[in-house]
Protein backbone atom coordinates (compact mmCIF):
# COMPACT_ATOMS: atom_id res chain seq x y z
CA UNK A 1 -20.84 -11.59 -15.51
CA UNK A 2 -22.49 -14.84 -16.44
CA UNK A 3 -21.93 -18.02 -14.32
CA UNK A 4 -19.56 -19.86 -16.68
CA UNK A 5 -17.27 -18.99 -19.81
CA UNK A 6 -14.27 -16.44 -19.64
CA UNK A 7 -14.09 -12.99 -18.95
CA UNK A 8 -11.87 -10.66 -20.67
CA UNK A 9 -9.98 -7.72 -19.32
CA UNK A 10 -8.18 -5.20 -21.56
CA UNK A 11 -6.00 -2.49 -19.58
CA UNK A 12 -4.31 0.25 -21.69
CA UNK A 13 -0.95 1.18 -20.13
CA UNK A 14 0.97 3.95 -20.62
CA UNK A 15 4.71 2.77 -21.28
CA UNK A 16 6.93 3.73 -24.28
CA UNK A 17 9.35 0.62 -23.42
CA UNK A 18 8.80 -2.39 -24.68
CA UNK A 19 11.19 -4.11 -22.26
CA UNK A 20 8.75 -3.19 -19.30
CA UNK A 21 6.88 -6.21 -18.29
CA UNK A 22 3.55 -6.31 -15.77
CA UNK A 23 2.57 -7.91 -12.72
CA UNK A 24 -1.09 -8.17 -12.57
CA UNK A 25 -3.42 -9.28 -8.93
CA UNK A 26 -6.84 -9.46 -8.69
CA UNK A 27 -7.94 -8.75 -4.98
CA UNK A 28 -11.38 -9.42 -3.81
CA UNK A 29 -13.39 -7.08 -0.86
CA UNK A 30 -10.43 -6.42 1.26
CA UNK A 31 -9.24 -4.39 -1.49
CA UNK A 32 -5.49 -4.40 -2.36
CA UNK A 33 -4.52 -4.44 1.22
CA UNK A 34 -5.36 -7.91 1.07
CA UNK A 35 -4.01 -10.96 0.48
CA UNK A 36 -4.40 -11.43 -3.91
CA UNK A 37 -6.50 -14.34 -5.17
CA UNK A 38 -4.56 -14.41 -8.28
CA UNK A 39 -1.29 -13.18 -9.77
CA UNK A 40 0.42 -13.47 -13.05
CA UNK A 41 3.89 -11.99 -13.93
CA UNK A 42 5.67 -11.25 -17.14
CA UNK A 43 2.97 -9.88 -18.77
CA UNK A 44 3.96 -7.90 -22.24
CA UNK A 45 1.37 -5.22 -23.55
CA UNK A 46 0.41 -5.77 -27.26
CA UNK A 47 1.18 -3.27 -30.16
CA UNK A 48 -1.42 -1.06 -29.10
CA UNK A 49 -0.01 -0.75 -25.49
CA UNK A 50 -2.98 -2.99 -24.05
CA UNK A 51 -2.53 -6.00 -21.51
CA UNK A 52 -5.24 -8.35 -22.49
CA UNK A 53 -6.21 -10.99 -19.28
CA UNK A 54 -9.10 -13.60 -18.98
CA UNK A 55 -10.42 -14.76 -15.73
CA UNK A 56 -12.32 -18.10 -15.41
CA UNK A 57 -16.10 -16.49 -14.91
CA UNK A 58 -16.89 -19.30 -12.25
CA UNK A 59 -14.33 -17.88 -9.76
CA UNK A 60 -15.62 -14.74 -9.73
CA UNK A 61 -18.89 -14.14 -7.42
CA UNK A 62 -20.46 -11.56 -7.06
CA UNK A 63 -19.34 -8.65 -5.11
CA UNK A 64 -16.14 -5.93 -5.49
CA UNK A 65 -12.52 -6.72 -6.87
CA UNK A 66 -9.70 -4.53 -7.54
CA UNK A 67 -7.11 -5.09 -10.68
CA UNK A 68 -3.72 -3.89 -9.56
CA UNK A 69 -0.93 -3.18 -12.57
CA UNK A 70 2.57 -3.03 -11.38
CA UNK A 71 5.06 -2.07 -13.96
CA UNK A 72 8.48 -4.55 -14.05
CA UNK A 73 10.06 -0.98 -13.81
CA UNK A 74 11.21 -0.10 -10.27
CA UNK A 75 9.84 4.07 -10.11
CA UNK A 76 6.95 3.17 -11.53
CA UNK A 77 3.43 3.12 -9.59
CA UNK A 78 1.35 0.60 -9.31
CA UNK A 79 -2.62 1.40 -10.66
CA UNK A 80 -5.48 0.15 -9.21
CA UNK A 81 -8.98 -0.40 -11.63
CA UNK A 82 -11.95 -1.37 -8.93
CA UNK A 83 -14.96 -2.95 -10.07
CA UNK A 84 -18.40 -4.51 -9.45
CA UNK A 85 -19.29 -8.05 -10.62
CA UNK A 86 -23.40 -8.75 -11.03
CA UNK A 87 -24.75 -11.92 -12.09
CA UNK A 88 -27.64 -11.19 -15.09
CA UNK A 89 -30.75 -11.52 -13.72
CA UNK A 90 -31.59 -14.95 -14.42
CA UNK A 91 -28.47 -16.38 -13.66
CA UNK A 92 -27.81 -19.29 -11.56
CA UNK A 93 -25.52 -17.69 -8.10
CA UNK A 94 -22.41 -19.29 -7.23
């Protein structure tokens, strides 16, 4: 992930209703039993069932983060998509 700009996130989810809205939080190392450093409700997926997000690069150091998707609906499971972030070599840290 370079040091500035925006990062995109596209999530596919699997939801036949188009009245089904998404919660989205982005936890850092503790994983989701933490406390979230962001959330944003109301999402809507797009035609092709994707949730399209964008996270300031500068926020996010280096290190492990977990996505968590929670449909609007209330039997629905939440889904968790860990990853890694690594700055290019060459890149200033933050």
């Amino acid at each position: 992930v370079p040091g500035t700009g925006r990062v995109e996130f596209n999530v596919a989810v699997e939801s036949s209703d188009r009245a089904v809205s998404y919660r989205v939080a982005l936890f850092g190392e503790s994983g989701s039993s933490g406390k979230p450093l962001a959330t944003v409700s109301g999402l809507a997926p797009d035609m092709d069932d994707y949730l399209h997000l964008h996270a300031d690069a500068s926020h996010l150091r280096p290190g492990q983060f977990t996505l968590v998707i929670q449909p609007s609906h209330p039997s629905a499971d939440a889904e968790e998509f860990p990853f890694t972030v690594i700055r290019p070599s060459g890149s200033p840290a933050r």
